[in-house]
C-alpha atoms as a PDB file:
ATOM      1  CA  UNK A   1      -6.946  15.358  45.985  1.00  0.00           C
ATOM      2  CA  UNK A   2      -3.650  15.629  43.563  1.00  0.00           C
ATOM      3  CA  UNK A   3      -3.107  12.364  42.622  1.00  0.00           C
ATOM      4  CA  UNK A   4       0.701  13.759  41.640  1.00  0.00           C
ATOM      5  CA  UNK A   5       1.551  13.979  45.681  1.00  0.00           C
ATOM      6  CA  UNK A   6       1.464  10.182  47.118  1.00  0.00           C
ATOM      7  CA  UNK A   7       2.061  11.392  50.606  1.00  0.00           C
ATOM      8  CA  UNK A   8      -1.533  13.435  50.399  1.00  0.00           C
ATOM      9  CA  UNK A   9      -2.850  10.081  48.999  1.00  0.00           C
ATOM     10  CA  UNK A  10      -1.613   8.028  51.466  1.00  0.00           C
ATOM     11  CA  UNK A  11      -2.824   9.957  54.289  1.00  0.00           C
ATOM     12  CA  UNK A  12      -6.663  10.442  52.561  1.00  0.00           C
ATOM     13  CA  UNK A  13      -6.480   6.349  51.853  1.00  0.00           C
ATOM     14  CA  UNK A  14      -5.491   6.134  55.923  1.00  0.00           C
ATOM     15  CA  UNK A  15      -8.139   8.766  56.904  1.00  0.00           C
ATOM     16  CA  UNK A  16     -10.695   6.964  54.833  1.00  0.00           C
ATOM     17  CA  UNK A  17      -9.585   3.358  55.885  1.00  0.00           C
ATOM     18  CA  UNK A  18      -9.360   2.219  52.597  1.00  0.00           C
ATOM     19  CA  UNK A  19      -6.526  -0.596  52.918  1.00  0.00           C
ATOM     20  CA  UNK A  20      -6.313  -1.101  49.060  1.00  0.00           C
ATOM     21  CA  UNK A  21      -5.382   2.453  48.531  1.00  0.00           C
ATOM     22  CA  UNK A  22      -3.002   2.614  50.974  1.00  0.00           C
ATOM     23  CA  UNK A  23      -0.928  -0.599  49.617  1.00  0.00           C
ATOM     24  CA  UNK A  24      -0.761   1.097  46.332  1.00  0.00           C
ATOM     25  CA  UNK A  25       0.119   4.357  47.644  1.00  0.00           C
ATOM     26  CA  UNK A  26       2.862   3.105  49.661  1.00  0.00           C
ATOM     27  CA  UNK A  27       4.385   1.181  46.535  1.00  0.00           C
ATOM     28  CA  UNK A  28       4.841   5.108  45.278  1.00  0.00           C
ATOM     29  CA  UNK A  29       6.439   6.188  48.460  1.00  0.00           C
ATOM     30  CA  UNK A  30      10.096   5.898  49.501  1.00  0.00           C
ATOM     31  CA  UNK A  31       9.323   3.994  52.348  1.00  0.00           C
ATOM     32  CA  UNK A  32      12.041   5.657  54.843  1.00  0.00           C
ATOM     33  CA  UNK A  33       9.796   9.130  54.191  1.00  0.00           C
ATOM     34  CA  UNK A  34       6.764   7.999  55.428  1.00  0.00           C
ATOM     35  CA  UNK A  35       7.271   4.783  58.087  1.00  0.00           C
ATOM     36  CA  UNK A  36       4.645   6.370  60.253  1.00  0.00           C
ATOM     37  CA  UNK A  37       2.210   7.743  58.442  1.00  0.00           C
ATOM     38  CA  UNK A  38       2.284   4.615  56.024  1.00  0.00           C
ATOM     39  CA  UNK A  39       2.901   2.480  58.927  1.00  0.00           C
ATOM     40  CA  UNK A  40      -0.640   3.064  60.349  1.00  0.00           C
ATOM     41  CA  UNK A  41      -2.274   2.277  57.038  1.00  0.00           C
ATOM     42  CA  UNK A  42      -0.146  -0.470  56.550  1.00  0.00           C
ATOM     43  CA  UNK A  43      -2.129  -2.194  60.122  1.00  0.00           C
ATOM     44  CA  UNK A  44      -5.310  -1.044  58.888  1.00  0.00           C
ATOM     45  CA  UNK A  45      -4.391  -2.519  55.014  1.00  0.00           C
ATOM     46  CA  UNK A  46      -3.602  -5.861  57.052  1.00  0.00           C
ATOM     47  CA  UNK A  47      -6.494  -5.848  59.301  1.00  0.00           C
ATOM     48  CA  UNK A  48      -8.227  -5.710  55.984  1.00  0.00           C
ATOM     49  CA  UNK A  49      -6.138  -8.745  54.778  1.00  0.00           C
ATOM     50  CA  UNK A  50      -5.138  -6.629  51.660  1.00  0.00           C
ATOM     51  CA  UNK A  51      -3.380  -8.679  48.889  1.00  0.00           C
ATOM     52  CA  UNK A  52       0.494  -7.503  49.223  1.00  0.00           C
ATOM     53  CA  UNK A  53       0.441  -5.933  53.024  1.00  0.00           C
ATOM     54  CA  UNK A  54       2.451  -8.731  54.471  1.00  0.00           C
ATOM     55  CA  UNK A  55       5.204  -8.595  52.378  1.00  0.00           C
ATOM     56  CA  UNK A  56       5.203  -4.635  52.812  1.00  0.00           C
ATOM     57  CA  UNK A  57       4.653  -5.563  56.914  1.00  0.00           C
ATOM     58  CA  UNK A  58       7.443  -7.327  56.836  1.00  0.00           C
ATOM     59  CA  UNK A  59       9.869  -4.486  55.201  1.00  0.00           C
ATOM     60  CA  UNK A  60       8.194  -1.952  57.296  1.00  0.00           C
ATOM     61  CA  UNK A  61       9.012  -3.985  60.794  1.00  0.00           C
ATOM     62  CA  UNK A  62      12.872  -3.810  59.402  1.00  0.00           C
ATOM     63  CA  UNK A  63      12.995  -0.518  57.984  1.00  0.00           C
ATOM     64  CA  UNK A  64      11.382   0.678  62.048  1.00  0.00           C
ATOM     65  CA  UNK A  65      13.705  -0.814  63.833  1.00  0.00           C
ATOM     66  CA  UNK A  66      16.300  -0.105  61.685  1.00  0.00           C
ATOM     67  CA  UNK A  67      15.602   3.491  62.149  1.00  0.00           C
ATOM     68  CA  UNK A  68      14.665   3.327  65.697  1.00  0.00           C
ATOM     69  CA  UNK A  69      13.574   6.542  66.454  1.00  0.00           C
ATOM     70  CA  UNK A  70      11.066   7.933  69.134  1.00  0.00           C
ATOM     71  CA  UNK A  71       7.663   5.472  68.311  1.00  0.00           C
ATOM     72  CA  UNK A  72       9.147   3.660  65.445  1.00  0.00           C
ATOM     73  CA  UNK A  73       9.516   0.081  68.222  1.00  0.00           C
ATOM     74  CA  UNK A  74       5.866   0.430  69.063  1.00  0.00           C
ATOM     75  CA  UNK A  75       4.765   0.826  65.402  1.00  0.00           C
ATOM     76  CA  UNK A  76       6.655  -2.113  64.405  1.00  0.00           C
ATOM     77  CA  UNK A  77       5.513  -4.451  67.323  1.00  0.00           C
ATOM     78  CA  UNK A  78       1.511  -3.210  66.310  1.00  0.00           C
ATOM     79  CA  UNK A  79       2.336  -4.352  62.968  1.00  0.00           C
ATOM     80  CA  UNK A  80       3.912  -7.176  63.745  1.00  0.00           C
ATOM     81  CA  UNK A  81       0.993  -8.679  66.280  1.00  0.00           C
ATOM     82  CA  UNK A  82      -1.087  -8.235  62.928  1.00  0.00           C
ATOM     83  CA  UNK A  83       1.457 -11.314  61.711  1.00  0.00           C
ATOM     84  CA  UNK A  84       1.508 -13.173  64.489  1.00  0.00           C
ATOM     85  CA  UNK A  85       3.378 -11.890  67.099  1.00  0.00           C
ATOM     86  CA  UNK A  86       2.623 -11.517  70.744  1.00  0.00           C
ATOM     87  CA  UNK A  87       0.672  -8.811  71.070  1.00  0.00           C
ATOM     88  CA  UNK A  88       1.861  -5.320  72.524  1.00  0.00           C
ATOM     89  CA  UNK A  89       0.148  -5.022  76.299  1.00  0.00           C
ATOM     90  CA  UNK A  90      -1.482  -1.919  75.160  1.00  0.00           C
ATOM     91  CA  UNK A  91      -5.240  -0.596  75.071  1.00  0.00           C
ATOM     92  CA  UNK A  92      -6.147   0.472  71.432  1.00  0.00           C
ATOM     93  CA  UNK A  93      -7.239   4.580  71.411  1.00  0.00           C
ATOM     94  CA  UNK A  94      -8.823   5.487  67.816  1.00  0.00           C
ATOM     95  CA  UNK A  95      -6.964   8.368  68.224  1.00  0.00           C
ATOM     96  CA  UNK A  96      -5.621  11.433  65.226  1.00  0.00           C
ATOM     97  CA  UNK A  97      -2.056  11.037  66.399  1.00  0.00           C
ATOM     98  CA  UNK A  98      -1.510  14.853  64.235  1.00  0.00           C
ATOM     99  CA  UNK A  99      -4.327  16.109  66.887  1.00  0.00           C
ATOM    100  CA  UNK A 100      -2.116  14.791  69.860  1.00  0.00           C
ATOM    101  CA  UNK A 101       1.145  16.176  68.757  1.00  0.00           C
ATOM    102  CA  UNK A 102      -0.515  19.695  68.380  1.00  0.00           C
ATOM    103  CA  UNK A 103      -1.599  19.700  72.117  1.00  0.00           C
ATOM    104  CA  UNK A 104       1.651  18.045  73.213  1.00  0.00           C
ATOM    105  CA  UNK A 105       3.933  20.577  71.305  1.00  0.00           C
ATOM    106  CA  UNK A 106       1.443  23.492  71.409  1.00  0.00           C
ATOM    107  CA  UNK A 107       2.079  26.747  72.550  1.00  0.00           C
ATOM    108  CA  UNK A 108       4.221  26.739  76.248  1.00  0.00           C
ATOM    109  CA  UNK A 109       1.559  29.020  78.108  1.00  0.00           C
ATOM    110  CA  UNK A 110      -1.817  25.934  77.215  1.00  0.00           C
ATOM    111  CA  UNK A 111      -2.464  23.842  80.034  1.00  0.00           C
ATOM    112  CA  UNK A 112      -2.680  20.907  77.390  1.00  0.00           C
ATOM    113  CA  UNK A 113      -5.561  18.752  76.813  1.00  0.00           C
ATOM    114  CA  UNK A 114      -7.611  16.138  77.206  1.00  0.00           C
ATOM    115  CA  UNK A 115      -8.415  12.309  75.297  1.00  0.00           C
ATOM    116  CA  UNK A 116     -11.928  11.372  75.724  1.00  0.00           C
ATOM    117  CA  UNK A 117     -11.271   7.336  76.297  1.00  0.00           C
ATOM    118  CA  UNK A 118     -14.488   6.734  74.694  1.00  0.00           C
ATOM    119  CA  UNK A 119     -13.948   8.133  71.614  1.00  0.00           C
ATOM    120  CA  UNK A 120     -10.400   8.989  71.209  1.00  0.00           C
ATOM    121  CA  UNK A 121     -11.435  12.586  70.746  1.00  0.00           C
ATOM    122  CA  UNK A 122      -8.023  15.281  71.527  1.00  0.00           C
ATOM    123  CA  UNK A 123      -9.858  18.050  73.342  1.00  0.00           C
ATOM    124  CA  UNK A 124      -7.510  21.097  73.885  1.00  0.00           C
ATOM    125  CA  UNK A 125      -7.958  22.395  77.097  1.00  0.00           C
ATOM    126  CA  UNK A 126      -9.445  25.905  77.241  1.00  0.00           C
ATOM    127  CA  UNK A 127     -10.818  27.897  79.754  1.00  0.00           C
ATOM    128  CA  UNK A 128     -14.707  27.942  77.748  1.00  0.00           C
ATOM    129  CA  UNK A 129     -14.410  24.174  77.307  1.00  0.00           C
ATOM    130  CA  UNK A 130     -13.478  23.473  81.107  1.00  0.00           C
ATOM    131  CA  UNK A 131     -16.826  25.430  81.691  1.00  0.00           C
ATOM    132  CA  UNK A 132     -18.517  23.467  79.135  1.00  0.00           C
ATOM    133  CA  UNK A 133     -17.338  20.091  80.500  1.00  0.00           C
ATOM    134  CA  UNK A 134     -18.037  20.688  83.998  1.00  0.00           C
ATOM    135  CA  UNK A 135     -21.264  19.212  84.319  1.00  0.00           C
ATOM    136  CA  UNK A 136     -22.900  15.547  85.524  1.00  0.00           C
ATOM    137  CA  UNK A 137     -22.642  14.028  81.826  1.00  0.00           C
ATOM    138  CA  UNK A 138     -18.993  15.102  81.983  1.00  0.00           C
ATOM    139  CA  UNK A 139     -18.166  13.329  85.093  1.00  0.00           C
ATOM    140  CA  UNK A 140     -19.369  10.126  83.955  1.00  0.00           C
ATOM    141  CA  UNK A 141     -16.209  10.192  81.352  1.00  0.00           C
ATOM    142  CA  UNK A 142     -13.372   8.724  81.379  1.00  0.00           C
ATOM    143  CA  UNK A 143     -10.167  11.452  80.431  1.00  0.00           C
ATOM    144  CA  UNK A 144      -6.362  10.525  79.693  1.00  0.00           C
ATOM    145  CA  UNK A 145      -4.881  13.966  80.969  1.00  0.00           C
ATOM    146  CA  UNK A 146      -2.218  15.420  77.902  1.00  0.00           C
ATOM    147  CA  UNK A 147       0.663  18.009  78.883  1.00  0.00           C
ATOM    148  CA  UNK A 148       2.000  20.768  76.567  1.00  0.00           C
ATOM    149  CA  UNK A 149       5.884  20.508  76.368  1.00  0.00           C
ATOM    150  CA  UNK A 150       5.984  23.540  73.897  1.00  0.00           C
ATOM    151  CA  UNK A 151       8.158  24.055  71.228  1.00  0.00           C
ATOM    152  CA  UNK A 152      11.454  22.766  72.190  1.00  0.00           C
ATOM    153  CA  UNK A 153      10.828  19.189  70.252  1.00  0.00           C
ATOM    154  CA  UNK A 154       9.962  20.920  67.029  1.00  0.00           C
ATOM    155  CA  UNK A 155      13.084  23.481  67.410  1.00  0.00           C
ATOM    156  CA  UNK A 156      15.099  19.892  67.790  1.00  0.00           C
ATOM    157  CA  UNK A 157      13.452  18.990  64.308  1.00  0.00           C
ATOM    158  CA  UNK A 158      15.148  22.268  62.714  1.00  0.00           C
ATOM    159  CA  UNK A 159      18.524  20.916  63.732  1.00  0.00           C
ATOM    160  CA  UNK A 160      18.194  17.398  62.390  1.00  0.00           C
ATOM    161  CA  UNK A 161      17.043  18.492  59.504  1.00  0.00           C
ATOM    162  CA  UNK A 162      19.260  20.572  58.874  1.00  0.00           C
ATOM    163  CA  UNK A 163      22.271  17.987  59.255  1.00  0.00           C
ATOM    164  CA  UNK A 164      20.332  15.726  56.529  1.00  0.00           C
ATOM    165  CA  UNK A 165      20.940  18.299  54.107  1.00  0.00           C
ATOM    166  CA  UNK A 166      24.216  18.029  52.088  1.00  0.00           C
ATOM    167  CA  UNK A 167      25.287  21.231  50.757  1.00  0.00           C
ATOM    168  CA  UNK A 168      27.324  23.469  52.993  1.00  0.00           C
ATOM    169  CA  UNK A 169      26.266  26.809  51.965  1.00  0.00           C
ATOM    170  CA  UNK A 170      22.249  25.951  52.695  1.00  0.00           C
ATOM    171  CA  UNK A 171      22.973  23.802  56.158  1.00  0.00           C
ATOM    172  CA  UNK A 172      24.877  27.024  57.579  1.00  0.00           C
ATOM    173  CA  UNK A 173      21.864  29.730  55.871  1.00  0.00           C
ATOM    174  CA  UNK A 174      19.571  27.751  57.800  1.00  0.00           C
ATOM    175  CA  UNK A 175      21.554  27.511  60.695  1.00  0.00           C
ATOM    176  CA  UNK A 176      21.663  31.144  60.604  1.00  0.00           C
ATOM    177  CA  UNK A 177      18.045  31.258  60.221  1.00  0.00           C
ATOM    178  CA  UNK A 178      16.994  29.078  63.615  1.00  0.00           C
ATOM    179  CA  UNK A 179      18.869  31.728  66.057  1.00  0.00           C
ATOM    180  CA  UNK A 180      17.320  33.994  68.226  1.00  0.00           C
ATOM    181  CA  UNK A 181      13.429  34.634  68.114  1.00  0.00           C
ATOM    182  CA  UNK A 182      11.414  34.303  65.697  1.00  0.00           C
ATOM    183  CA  UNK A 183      13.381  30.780  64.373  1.00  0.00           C
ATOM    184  CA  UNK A 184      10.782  28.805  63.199  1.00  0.00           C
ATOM    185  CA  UNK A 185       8.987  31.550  60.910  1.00  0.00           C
ATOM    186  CA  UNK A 186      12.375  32.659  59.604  1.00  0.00           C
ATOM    187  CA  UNK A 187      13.335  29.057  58.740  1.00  0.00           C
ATOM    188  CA  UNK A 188       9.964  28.515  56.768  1.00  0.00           C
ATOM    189  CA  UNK A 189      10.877  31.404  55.010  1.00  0.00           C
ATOM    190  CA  UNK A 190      14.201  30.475  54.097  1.00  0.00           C
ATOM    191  CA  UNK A 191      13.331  26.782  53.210  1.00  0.00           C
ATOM    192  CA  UNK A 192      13.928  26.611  49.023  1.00  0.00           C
ATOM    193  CA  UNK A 193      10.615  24.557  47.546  1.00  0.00           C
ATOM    194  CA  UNK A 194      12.477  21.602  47.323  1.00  0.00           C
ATOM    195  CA  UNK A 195      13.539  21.185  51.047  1.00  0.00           C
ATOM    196  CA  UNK A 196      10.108  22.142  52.013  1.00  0.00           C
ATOM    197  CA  UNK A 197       8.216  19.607  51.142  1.00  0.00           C
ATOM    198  CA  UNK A 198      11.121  17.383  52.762  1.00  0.00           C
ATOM    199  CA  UNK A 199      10.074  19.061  55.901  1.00  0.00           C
ATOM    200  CA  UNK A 200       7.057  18.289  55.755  1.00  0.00           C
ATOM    201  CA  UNK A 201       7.340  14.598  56.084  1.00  0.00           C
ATOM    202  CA  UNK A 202      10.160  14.969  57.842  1.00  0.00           C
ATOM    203  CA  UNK A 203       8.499  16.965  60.577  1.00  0.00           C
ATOM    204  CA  UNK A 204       5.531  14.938  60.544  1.00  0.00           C
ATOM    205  CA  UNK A 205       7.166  11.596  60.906  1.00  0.00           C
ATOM    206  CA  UNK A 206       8.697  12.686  64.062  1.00  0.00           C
ATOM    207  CA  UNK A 207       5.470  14.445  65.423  1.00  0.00           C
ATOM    208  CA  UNK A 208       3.633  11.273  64.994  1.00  0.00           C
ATOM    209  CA  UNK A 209       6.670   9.064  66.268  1.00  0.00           C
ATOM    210  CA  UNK A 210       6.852  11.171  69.615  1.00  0.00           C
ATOM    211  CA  UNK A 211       2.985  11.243  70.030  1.00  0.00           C
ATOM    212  CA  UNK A 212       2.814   7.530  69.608  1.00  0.00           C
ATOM    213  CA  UNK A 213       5.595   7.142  72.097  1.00  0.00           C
ATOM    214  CA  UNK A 214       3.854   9.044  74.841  1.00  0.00           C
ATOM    215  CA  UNK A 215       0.544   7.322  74.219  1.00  0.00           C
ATOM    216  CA  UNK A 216       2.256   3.671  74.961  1.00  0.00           C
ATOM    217  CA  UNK A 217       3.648   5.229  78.172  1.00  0.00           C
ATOM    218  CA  UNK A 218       0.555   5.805  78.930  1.00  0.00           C
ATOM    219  CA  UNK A 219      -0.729   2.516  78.140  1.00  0.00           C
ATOM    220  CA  UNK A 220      -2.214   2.593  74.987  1.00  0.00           C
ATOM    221  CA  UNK A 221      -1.887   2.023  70.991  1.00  0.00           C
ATOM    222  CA  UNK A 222      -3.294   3.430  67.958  1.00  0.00           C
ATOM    223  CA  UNK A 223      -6.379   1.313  67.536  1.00  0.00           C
ATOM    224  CA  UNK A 224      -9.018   1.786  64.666  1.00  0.00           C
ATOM    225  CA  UNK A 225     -10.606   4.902  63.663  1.00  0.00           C
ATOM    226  CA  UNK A 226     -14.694   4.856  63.703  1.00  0.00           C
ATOM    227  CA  UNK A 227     -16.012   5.922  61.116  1.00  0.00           C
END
């Protein structure tokens, strides 16, 4: 792990469920990069009663709703139960919200996937796993259907990002470069390293913000990760 990137440490502390290490990762972070992503370690750092989470809980609640995009209300209300408040109506999934936005913003032509609601498990759907899964042990499971919407969401996080950047002459090369097919290679391409590792978290934190968002229409929250 590079201990110089405290993005990649915050999501290995998260993976890992080690609440201490995410409380000192997220005092390296600027907070409005990563309110997702260091979002779900903060609930995991308070569930662990972590010296110093509840004073970061209660910036991250503001900073959420401040922002208020797509999942950013249901992260702040799951961290907020953790301090008291009423608690969201919603069934906690241990599921790898990164796994659910690849089947929800896969390629157009997949039929999606499924969540095994026993283990939180995102099971793209293909045609050798349908055969696979179509025996007696498989209809004793329980399965929250997932639809692909394709690309369309991701193309949308080109153009915002692009407005966040402040220098003329780069927002209109990269304009150039999301036209026509082909967009989102060319754009990689064109990114300089700087802006690229912007993207990164920028294109995460909305991935994980919409997949949250369809999980608690269907019912559900990001609950703990077995490990």
């Amino acid at each position: 792990m590079d201990d110089g990137d405290p993005r990649r440490v915050l999501r290995g502390a998260t993976y890992r469920g080690d609440g201490a290490a995410v409380v000192e990762a997220l005092g390296r972070l600027e907070s409005s990069a990563c309110l997702q992503l260091g979002g779900d370690g903060l609930v995991l750092a308070l569930d662990q009663q972590v010296v110093g989470s509840e004073d970061l809980a209660d910036r991250w609640i503001a900073r959420l709703r401040d922002r208020d995009g797509e999942g950013d209300a249901e992260l702040a209300d799951q961290i907020a139960a953790r301090l008291g408040a009423p608690s969201p109506m919603l069934r906690p999934l241990p599921v790898e919200l990164d796994a659910l936005a690849d089947v929800l913003e896969g390629d157009p032509t997949s039929p999606g996937g499924r969540i095994d609601l026993a283990t939180g498990d995102v099971w793209p759907i293909f045609a050798d796993f349908l055969t696979d899964m179509a025996d007696d042990e498989d209809e004793e499971r329980e399965w929250l259907e997932v639809p692909c919407y394709g690309s369309r969401p991701a193309y949308r996080d080109m153009e915002a990002f692009i407005a966040t950047i402040d220098r003329e002459v780069r927002r209109e090369a990269l304009e150039t470069a999301i036209q026509g097919r082909g967009a989102f290679r060319r754009f990689k391409d064109s990114l300089a390293e700087d802006e690229r590792t912007r993207w990164h978290g920028f294109s995460e934190e909305r991935r994980r913000g919409r997949a949250r968002a369809w999980l608690a229409d269907q019912g559900f929250s990001v609950g703990p990760r077995r490990v």
